[in-house]
C-alpha atoms as a PDB file:
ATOM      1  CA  UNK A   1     -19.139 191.809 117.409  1.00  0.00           C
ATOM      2  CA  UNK A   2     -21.488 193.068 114.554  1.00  0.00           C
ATOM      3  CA  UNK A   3     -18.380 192.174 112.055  1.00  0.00           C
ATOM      4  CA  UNK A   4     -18.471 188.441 113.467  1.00  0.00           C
ATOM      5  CA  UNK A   5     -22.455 188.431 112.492  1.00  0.00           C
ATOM      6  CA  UNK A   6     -22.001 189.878 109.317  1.00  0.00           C
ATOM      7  CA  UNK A   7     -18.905 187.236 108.161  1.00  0.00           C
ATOM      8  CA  UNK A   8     -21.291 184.032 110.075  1.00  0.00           C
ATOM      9  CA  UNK A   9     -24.178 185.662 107.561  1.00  0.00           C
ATOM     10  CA  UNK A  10     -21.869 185.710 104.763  1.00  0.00           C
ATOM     11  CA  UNK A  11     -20.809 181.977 105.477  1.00  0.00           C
ATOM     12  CA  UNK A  12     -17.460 183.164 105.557  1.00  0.00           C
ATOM     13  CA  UNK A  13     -16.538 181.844 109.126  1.00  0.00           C
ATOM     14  CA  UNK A  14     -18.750 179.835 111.570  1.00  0.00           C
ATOM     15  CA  UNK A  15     -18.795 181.068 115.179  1.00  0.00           C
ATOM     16  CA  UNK A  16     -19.501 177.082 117.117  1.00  0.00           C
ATOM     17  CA  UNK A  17     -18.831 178.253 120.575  1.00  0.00           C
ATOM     18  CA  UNK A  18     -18.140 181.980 122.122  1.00  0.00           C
ATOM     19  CA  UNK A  19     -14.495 181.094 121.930  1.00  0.00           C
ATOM     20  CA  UNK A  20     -14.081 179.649 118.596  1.00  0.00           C
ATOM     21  CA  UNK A  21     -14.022 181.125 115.152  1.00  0.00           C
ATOM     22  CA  UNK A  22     -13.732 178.696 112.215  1.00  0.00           C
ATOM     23  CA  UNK A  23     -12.793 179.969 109.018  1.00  0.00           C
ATOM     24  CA  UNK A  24     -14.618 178.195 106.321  1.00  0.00           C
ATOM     25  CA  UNK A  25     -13.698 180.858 103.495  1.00  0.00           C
ATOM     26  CA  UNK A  26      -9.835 182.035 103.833  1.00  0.00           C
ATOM     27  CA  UNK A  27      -9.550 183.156 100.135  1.00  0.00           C
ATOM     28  CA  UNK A  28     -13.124 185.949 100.961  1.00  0.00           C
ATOM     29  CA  UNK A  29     -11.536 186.987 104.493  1.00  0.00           C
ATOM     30  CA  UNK A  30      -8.172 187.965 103.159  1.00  0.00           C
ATOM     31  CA  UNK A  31     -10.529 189.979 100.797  1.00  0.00           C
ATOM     32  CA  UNK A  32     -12.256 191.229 103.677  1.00  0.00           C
ATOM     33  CA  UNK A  33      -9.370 192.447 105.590  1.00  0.00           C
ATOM     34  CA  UNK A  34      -8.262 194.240 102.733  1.00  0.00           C
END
């Protein structure tokens, strides 16, 4: 999804495979969600 792109971009998660997500940056995605 375009929000996946935009955290990879932001080096907030890395996307290694189409079925992982690995979070390099909790503290910035809580902020994220909100």
């Amino acid at each position: 999804s375009r929000q996946f792109t935009r955290l990879k971009e932001a080096g907030i998660i890395d996307l290694p495979s189409r079925r992982e997500v690995r979070i390099l940056d909790r503290e910035e995605l809580e902020a994220e969600a909100g």
